[in-house]
N, C-alpha and C. Protein backbone atom coordinates (compact mmCIF):
# COMPACT_ATOMS: atom_id res chain seq x y z
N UNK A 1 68.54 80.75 6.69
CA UNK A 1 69.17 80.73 8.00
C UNK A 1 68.67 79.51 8.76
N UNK A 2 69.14 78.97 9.48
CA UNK A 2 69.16 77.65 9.95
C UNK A 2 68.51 77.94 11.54
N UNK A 3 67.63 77.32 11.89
CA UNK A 3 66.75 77.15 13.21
C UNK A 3 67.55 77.01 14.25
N UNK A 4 68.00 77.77 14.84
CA UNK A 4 69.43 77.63 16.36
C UNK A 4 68.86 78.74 17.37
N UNK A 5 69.25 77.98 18.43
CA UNK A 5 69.20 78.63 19.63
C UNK A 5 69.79 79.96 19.65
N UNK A 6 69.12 81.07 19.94
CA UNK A 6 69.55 82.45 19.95
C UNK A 6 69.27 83.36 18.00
N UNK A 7 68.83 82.51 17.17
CA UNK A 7 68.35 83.16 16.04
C UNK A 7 67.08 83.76 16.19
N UNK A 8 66.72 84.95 15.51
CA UNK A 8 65.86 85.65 15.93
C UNK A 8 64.77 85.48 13.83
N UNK A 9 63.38 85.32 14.39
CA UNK A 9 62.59 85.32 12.92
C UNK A 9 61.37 85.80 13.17
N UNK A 10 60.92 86.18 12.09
CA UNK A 10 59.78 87.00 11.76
C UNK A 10 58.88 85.47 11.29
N UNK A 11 57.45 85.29 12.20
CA UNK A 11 56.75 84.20 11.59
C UNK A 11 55.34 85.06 11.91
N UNK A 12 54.54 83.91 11.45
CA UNK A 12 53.17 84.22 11.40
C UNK A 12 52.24 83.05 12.27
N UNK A 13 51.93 83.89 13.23
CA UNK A 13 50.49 83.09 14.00
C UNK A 13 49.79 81.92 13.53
N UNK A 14 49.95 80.40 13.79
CA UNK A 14 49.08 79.78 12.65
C UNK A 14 47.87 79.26 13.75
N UNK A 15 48.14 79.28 15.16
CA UNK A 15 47.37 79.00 15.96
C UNK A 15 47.23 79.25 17.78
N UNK A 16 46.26 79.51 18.00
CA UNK A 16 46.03 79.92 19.67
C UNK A 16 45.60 78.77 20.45
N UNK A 17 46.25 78.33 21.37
CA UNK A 17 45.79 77.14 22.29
C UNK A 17 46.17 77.96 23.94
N UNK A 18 45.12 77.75 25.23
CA UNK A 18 45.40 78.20 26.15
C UNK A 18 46.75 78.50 26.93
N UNK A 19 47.88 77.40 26.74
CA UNK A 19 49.08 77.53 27.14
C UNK A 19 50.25 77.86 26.16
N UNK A 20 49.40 78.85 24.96
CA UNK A 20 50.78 79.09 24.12
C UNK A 20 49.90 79.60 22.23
N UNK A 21 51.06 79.82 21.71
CA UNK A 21 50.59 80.11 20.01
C UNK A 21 52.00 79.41 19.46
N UNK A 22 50.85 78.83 18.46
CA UNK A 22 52.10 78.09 17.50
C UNK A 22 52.58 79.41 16.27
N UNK A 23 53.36 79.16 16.11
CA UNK A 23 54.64 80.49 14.92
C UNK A 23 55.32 79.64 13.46
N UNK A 24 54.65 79.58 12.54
CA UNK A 24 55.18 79.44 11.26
C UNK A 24 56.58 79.89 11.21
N UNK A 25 57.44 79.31 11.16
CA UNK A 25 58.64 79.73 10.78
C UNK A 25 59.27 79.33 9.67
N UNK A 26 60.42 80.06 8.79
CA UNK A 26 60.96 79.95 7.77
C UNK A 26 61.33 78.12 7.26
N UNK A 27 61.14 77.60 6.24
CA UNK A 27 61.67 76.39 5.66
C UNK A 27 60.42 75.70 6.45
N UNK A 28 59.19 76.30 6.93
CA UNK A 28 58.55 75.30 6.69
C UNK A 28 58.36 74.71 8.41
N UNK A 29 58.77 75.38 9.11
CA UNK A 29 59.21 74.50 10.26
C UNK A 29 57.67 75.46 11.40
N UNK A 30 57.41 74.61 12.29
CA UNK A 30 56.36 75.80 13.44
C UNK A 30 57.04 75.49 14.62
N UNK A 31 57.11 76.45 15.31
CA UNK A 31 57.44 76.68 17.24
C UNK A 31 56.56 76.93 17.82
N UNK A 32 56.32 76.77 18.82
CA UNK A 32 55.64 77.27 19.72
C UNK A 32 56.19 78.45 21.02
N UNK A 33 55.42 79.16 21.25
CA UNK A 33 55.71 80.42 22.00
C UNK A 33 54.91 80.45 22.88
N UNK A 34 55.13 79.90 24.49
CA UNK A 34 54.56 79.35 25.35
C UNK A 34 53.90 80.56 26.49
N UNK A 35 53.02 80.37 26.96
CA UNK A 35 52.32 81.50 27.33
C UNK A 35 52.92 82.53 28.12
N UNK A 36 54.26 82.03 28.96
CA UNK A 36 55.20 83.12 29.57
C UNK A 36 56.26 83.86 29.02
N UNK A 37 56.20 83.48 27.75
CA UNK A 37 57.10 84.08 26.82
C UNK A 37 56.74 85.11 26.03
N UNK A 38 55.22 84.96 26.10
CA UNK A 38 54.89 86.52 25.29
C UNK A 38 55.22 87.92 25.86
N UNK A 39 54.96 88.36 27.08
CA UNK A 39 55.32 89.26 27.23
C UNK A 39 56.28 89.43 28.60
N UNK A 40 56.47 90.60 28.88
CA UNK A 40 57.08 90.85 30.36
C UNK A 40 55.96 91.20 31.20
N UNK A 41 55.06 91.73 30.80
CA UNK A 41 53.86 91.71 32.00
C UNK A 41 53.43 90.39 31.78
N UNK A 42 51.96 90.14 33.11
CA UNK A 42 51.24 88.85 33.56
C UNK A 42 50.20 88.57 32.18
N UNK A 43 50.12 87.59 31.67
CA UNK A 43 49.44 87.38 30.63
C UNK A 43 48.63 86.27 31.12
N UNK A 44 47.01 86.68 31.40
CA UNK A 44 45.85 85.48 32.01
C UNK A 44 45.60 84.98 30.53
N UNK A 45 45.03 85.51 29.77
CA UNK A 45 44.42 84.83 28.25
C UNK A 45 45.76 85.44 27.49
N UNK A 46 46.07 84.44 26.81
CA UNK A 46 47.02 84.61 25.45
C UNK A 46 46.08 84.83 24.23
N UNK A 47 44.80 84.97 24.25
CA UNK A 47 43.81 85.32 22.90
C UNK A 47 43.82 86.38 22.96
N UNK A 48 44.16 87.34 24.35
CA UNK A 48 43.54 88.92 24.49
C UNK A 48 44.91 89.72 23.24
N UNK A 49 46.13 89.11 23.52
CA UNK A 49 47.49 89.24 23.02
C UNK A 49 47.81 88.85 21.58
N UNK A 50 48.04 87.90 21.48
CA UNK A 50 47.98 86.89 20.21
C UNK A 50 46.75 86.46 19.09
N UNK A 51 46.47 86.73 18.05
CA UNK A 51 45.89 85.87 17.34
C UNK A 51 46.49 85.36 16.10
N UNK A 52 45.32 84.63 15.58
CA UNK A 52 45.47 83.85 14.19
C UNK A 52 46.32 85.11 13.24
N UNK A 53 46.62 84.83 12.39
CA UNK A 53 47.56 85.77 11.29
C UNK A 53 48.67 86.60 11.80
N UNK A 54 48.68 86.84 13.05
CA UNK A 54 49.49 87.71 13.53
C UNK A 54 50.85 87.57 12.88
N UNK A 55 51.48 88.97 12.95
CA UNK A 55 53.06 88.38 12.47
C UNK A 55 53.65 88.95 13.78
N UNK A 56 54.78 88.24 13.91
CA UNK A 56 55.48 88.53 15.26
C UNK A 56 56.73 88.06 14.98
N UNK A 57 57.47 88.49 15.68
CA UNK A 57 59.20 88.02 15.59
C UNK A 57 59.55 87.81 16.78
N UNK A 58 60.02 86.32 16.85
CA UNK A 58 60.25 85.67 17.70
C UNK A 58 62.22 85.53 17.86
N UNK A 59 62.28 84.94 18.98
CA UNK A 59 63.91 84.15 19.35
C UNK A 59 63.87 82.68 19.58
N UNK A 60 64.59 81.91 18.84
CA UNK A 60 64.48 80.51 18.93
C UNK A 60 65.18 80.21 20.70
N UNK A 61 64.78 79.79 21.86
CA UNK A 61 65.28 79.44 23.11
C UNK A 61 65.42 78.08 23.26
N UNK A 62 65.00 77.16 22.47
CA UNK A 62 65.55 76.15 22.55
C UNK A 62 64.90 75.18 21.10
N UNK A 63 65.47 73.82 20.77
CA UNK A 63 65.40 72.91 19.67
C UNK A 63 65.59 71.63 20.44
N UNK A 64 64.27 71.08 20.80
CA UNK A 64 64.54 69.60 21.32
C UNK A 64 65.07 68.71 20.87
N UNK A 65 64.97 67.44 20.72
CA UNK A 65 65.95 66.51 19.86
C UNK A 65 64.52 66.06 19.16
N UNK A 66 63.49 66.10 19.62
CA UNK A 66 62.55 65.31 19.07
C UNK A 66 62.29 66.43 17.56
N UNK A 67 63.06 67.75 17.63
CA UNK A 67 61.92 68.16 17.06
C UNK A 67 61.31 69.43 16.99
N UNK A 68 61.08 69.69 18.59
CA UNK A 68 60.02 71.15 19.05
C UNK A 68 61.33 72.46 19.14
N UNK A 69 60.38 73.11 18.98
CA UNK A 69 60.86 74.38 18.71
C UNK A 69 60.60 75.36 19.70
N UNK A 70 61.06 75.72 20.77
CA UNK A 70 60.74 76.63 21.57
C UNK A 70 61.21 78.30 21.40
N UNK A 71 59.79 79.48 21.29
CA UNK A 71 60.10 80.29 20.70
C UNK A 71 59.60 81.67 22.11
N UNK A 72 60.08 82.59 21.80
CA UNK A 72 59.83 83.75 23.02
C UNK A 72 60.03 85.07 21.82
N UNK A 73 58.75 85.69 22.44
CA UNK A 73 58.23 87.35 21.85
C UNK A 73 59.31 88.00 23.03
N UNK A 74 58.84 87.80 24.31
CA UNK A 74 59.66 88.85 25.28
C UNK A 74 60.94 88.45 25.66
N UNK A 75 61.92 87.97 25.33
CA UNK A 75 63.12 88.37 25.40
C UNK A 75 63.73 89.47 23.79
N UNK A 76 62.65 89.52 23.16
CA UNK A 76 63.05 90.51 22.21
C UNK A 76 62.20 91.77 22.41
N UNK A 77 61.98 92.20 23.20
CA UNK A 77 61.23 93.39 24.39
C UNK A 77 62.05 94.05 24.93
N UNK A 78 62.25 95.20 25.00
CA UNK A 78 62.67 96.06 25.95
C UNK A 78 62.52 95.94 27.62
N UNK A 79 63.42 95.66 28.60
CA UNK A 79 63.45 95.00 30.13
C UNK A 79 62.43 95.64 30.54
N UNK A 80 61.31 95.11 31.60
CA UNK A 80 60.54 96.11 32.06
C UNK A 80 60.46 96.85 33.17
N UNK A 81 60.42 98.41 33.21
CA UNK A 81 60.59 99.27 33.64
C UNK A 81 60.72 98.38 35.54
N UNK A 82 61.19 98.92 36.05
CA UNK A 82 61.52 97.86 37.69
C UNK A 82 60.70 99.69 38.77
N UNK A 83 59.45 99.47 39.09
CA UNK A 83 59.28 100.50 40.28
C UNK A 83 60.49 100.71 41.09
N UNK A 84 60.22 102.20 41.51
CA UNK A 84 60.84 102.40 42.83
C UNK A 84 60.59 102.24 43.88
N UNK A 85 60.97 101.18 44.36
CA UNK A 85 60.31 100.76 45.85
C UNK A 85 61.03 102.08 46.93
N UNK A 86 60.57 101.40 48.50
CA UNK A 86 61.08 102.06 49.82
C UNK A 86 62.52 101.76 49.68
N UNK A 87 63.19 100.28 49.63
CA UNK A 87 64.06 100.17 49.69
C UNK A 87 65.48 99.86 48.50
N UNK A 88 64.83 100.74 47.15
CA UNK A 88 66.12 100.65 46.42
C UNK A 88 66.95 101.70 46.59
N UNK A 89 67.56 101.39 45.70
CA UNK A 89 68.67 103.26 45.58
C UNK A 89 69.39 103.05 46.90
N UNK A 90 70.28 104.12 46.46
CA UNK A 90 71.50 104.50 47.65
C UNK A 90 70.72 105.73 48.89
N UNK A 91 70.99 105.20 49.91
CA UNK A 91 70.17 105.41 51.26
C UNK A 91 71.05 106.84 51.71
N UNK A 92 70.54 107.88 52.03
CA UNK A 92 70.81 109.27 52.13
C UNK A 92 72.16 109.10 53.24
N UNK A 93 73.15 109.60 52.99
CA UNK A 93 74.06 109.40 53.50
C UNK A 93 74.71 108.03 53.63
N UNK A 94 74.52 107.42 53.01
CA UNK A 94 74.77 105.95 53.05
C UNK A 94 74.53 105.10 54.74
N UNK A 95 73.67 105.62 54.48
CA UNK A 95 73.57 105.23 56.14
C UNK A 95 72.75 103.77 55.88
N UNK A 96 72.72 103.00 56.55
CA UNK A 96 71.73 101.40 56.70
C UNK A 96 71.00 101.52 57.72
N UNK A 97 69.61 100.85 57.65
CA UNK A 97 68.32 100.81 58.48
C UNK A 97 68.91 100.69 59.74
N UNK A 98 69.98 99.33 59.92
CA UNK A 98 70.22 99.00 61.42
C UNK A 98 71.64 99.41 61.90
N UNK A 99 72.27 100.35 61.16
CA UNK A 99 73.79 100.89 61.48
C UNK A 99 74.65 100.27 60.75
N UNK A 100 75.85 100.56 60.33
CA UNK A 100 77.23 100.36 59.64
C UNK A 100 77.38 98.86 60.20
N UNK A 101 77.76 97.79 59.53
CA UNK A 101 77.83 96.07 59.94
C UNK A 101 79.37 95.90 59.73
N UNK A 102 79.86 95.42 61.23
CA UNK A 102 81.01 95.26 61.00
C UNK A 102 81.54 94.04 60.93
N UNK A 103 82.92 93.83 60.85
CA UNK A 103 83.42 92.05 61.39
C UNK A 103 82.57 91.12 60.37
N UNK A 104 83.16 90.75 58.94
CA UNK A 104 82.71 89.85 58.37
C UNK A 104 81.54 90.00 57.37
N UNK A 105 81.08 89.13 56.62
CA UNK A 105 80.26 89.27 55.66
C UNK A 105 78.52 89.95 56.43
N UNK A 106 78.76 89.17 57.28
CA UNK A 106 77.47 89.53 57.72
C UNK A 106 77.40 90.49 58.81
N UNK A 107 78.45 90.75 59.68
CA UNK A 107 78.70 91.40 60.30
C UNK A 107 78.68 90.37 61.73
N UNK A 108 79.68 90.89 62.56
CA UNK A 108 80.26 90.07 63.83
C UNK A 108 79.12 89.72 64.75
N UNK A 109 78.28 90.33 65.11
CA UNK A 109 77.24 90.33 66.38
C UNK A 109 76.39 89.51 66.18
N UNK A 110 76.32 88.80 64.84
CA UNK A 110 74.94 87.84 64.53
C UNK A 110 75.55 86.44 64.60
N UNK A 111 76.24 86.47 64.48
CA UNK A 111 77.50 85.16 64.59
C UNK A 111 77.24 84.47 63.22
N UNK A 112 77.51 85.49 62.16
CA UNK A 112 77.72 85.03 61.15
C UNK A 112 76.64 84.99 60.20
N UNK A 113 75.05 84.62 60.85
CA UNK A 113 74.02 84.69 59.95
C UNK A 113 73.74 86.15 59.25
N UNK A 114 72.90 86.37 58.27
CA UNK A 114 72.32 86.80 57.42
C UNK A 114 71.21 88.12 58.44
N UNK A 115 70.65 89.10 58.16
CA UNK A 115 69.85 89.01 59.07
C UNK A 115 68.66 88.51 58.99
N UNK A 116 67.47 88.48 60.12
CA UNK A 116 66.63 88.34 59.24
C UNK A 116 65.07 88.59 58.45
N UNK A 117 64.51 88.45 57.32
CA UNK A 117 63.24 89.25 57.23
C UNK A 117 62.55 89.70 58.49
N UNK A 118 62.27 90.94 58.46
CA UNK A 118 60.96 91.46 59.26
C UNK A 118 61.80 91.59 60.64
N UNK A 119 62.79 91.02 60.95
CA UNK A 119 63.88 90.87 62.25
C UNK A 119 63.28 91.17 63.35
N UNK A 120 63.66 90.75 64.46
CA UNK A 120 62.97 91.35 66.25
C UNK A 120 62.84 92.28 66.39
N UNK A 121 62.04 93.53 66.29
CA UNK A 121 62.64 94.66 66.56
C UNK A 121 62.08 94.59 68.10
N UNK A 122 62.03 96.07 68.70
CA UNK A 122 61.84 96.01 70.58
C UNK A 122 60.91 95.97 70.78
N UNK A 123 59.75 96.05 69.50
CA UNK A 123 58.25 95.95 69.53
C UNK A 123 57.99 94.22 69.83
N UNK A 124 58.37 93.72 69.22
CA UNK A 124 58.29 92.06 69.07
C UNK A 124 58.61 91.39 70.38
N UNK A 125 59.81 92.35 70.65
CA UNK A 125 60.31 91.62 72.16
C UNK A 125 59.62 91.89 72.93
N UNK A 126 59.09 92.85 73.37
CA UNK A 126 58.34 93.05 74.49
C UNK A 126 57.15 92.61 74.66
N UNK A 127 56.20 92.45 73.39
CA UNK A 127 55.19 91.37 73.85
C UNK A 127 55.25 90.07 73.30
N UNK A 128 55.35 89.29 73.98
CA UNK A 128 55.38 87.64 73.35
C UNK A 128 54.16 87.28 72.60
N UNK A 129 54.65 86.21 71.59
CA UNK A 129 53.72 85.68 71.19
C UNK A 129 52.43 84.43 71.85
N UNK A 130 51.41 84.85 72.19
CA UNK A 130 50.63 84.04 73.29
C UNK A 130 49.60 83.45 71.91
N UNK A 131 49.36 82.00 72.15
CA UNK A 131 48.46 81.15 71.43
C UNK A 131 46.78 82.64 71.63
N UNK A 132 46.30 82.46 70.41
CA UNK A 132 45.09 82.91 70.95
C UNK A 132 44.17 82.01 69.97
N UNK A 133 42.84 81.51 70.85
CA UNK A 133 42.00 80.77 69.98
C UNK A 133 41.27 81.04 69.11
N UNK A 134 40.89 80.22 67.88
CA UNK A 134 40.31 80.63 66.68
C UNK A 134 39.03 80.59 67.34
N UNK A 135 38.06 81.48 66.61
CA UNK A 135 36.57 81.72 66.40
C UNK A 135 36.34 80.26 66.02
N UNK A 136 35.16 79.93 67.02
CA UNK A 136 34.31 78.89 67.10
C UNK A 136 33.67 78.82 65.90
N UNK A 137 33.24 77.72 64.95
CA UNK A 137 32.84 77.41 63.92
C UNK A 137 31.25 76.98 64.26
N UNK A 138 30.42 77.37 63.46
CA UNK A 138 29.01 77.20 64.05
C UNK A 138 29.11 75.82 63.61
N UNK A 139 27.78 75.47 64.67
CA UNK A 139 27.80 73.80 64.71
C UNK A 139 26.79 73.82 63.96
N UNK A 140 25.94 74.03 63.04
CA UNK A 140 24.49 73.98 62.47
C UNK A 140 24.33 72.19 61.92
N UNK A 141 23.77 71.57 63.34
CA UNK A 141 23.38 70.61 63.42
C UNK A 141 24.87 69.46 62.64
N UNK A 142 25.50 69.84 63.45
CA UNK A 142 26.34 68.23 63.15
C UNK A 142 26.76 67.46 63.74
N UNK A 143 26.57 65.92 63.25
CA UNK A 143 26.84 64.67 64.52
C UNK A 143 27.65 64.61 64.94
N UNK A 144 27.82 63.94 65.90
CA UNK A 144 28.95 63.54 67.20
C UNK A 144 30.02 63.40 66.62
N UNK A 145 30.14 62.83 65.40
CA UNK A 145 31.09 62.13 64.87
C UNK A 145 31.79 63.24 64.04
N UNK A 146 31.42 64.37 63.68
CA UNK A 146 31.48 65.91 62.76
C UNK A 146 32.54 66.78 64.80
N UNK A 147 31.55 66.90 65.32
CA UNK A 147 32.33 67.39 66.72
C UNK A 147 33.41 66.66 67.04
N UNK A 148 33.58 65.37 67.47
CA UNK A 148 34.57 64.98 67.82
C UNK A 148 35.63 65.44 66.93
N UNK A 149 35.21 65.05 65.73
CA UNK A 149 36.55 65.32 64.64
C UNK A 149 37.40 66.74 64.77
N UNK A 150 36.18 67.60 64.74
CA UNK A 150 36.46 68.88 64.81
C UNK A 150 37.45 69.55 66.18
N UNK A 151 36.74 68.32 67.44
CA UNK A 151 37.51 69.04 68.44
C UNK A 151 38.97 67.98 68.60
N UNK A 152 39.26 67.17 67.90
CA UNK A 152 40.38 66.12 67.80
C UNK A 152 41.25 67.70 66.76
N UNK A 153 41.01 67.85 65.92
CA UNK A 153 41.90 68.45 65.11
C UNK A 153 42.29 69.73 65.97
N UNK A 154 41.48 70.23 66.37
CA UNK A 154 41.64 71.87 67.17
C UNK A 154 42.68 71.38 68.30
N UNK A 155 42.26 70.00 68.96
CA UNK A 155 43.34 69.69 69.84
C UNK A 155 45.17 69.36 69.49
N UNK A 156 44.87 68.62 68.52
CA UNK A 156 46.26 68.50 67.50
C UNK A 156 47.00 69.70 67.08
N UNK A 157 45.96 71.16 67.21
CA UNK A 157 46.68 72.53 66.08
C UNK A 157 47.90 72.65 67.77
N UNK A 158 46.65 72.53 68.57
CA UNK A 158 46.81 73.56 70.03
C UNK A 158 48.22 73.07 70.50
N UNK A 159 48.29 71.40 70.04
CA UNK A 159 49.64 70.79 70.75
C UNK A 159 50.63 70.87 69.85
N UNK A 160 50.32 70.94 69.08
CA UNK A 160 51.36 71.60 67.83
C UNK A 160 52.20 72.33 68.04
N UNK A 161 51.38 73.64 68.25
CA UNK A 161 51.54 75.04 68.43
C UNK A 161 52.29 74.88 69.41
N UNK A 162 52.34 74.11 70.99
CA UNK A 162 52.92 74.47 72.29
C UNK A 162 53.99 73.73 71.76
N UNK A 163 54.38 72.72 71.47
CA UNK A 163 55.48 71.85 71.27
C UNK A 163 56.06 72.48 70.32
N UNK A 164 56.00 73.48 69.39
CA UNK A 164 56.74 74.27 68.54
C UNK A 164 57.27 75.26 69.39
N UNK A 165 56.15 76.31 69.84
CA UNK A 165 57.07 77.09 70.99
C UNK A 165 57.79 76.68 72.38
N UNK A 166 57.58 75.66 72.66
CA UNK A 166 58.58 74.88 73.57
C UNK A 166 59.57 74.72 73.19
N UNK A 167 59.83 73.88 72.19
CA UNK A 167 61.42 73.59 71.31
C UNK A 167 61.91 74.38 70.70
N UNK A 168 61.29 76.25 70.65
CA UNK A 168 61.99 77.04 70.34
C UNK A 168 62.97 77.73 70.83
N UNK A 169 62.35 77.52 72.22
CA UNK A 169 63.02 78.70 73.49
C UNK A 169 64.62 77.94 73.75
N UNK A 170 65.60 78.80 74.11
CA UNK A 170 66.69 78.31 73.92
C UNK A 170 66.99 77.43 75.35
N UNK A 171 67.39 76.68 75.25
CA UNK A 171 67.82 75.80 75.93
C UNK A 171 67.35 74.02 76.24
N UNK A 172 66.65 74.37 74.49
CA UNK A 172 66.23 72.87 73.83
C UNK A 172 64.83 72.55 74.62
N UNK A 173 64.16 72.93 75.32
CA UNK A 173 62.64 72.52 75.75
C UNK A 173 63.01 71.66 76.29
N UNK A 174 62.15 70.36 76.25
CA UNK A 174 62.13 69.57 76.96
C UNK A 174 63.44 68.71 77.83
N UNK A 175 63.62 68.48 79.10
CA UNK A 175 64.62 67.96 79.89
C UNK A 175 63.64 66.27 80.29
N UNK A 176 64.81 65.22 79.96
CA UNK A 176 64.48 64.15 80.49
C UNK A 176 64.23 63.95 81.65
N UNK A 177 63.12 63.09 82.14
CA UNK A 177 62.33 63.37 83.55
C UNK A 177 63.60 62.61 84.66
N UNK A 178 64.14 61.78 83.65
CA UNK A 178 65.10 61.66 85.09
C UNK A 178 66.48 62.41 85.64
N UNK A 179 66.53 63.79 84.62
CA UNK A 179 67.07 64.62 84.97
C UNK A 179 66.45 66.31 85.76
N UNK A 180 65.68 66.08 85.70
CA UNK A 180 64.40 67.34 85.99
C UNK A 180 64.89 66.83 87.58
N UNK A 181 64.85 68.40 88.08
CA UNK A 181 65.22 68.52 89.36
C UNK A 181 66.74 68.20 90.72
N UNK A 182 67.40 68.16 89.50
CA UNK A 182 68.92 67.66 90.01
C UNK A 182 69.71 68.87 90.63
């Protein structure tokens, strides 16, 4: 059988390297089976998984031009099991977190957007977000030149921070001074 993308072979382990195991395959040829391809769970060491002699049956996923052979254990795996989170499945009465969405894909009242993660709720609105300052960093003896720096950068976060929530608030922040007060 001829080495193609989507052929499936039975090879043997000829070697373990940190980002992968090389796979003897038929006529002589080796692939490699790269460390995210072994399984469907998180794989830190491919030695704990894989060794020398192993036999394994692989899927050819790709044939470079040069040559290489790219090979995968877990697409010939059974899908893995998906938890039940809070929010899968069909919602008891078909009801939705924020009510029935009407008018359009996204529904009319958002003017079209998406909604979004974590969204405003009346908790959010009612208290604003106010800058609060970070915990002072102990000074254990450092020069002028260590302070200044330190209080140059803290000054840069602070103006950051206001000039971000300035240009957030609607009606574009800042007004040109020779329009201020008309």
């Amino acid at each position: 059988m001829a080495i193609e993308v989507g052929n499936v072979f039975e090879g043997r382990v000829t070697g373990v390297k940190p980002f992968g195991a090389f796979v003897a395959l038929p006529e002589g040829r080796v692939g490699m089976v790269h460390i995210s391809e072994v399984s469907n769970e998180y794989v830190q060491d491919i030695a704990t998984v894989l060794h020398d002699g192993d036999t394994v049956k692989v899927q050819v996923i790709n044939v470079a031009p040069d040559g290489k052979i790219a090979l995968s254990i877990k697409r010939l795996l059974p899908p893995p099991l998906r938890p039940a989170g809070r929010d899968r499945g069909p919602r008891p009465g078909g009801a939705r977190p924020n009510g029935p969405r009407e008018g359009g894909h996204f529904g009319g009242q958002r003017g079209g957007r998406p909604p979004r993660e974590g969204g405003r709720g009346p908790a959010r609105e009612a208290a604003p977000r106010v800058w609060q300052p970070k915990a002072p960093a102990k000074s254990d003896n450092l020069s002028f030149e260590d302070m200044m720096s330190r209080f140059k950068s803290q000054s840069e976060e602070k103006m950051a921070d206001l000039d971000h929530e300035t240009n957030n608030r609607r009606g574009g922040g800042y007004a040109p001074r020779s329009r201020r007060g008309r």
